[in-house]
Protein backbone atom coordinates (compact mmCIF):
# COMPACT_ATOMS: atom_id res chain seq x y z
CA UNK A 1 0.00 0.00 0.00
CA UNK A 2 2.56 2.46 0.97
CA UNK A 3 4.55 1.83 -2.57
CA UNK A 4 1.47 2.33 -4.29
CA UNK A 5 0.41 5.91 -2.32
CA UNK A 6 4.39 6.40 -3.39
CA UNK A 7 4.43 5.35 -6.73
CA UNK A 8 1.10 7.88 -7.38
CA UNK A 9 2.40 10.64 -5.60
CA UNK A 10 5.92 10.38 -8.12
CA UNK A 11 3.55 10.16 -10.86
CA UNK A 12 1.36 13.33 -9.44
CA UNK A 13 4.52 15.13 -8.98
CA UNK A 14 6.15 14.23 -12.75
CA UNK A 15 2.42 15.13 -14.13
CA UNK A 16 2.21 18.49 -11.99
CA UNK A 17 6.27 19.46 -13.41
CA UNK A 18 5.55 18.30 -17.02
CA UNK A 19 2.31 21.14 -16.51
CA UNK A 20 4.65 23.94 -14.98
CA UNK A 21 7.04 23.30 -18.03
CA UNK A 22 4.73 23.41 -20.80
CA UNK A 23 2.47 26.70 -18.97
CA UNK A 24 5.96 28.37 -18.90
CA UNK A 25 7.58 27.44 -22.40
CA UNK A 26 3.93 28.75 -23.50
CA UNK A 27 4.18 31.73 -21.75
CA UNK A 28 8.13 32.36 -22.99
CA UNK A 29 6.65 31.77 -26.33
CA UNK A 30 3.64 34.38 -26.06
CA UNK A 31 5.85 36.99 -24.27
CA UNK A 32 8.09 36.72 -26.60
CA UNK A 33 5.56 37.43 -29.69
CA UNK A 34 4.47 39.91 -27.76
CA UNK A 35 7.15 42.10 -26.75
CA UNK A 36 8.42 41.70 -30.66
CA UNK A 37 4.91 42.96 -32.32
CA UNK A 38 5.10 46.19 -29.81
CA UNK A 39 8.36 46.94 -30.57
CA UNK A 40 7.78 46.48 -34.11
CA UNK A 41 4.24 48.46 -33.96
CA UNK A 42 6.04 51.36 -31.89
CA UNK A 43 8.70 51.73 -34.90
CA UNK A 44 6.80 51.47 -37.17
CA UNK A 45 4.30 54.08 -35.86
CA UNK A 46 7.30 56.17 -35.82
CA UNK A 47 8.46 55.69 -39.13
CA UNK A 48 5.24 56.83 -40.28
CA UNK A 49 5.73 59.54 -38.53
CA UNK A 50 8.59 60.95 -39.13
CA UNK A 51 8.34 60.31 -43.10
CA UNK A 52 4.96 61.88 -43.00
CA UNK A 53 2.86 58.89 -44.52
CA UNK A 54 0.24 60.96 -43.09
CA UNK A 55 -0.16 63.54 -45.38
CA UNK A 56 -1.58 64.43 -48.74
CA UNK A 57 1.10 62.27 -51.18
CA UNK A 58 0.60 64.29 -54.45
CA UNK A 59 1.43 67.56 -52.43
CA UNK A 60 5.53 67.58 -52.29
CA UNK A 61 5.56 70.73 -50.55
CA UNK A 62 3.39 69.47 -47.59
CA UNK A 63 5.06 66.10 -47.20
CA UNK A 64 8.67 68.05 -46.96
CA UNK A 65 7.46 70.68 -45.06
CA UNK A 66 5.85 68.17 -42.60
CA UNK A 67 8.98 66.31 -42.78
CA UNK A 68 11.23 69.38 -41.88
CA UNK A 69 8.94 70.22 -39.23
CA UNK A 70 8.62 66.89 -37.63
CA UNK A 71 12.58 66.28 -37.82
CA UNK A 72 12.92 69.83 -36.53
CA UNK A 73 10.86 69.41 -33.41
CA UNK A 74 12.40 66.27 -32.42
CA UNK A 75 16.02 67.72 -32.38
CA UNK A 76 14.25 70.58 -30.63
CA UNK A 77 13.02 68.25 -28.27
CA UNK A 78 16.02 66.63 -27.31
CA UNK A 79 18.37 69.53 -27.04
CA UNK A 80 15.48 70.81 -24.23
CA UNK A 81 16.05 67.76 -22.59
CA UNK A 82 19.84 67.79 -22.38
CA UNK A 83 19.79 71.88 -21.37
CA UNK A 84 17.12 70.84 -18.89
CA UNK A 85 19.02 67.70 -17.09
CA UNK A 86 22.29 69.81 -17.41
CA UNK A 87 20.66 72.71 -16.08
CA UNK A 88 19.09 70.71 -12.88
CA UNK A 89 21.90 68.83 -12.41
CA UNK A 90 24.25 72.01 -11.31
């Protein structure tokens, strides 16, 4: 009797780790995906952005402008935030 209760609580135990294993290679797997389509979505977004997919394609002028002005405010942008941290920073 007591080999039996021992042989059943081994095969519990194997049963209950082969479950763990599989949840968690399925959740690497997901996370994975995951993480990799946001990244991908967030560059993307921003490559749109920046080349000004956005606008009115037959109109040169607006798509360079918007271009110019986009690419402008982002170097803006990060020269506040250096003169800002430098300037708290003191």
């Amino acid at each position: 009797m007591a080999d039996d209760d021992k042989q059943t609580r081994q095969q519990r135990d194997e049963a209950r780790q082969r479950e763990a294993e599989q949840a968690l290679s399925r959740v690497e797997m997901e996370g994975e995906a995951l993480g990799a389509s946001s990244f991908a979505r967030s560059a993307n977004k921003a490559k749109g952005h920046f080349t000004a997919q956005d606008v009115d394609p037959d109109d040169p002028v607006e798509k360079w402008g918007t271009r110019i002005g986009r690419g402008a405010g982002a170097i803006f942008a990060i020269i506040l935030v250096i003169w800002l941290v430098d300037h708290f920073t003191r």
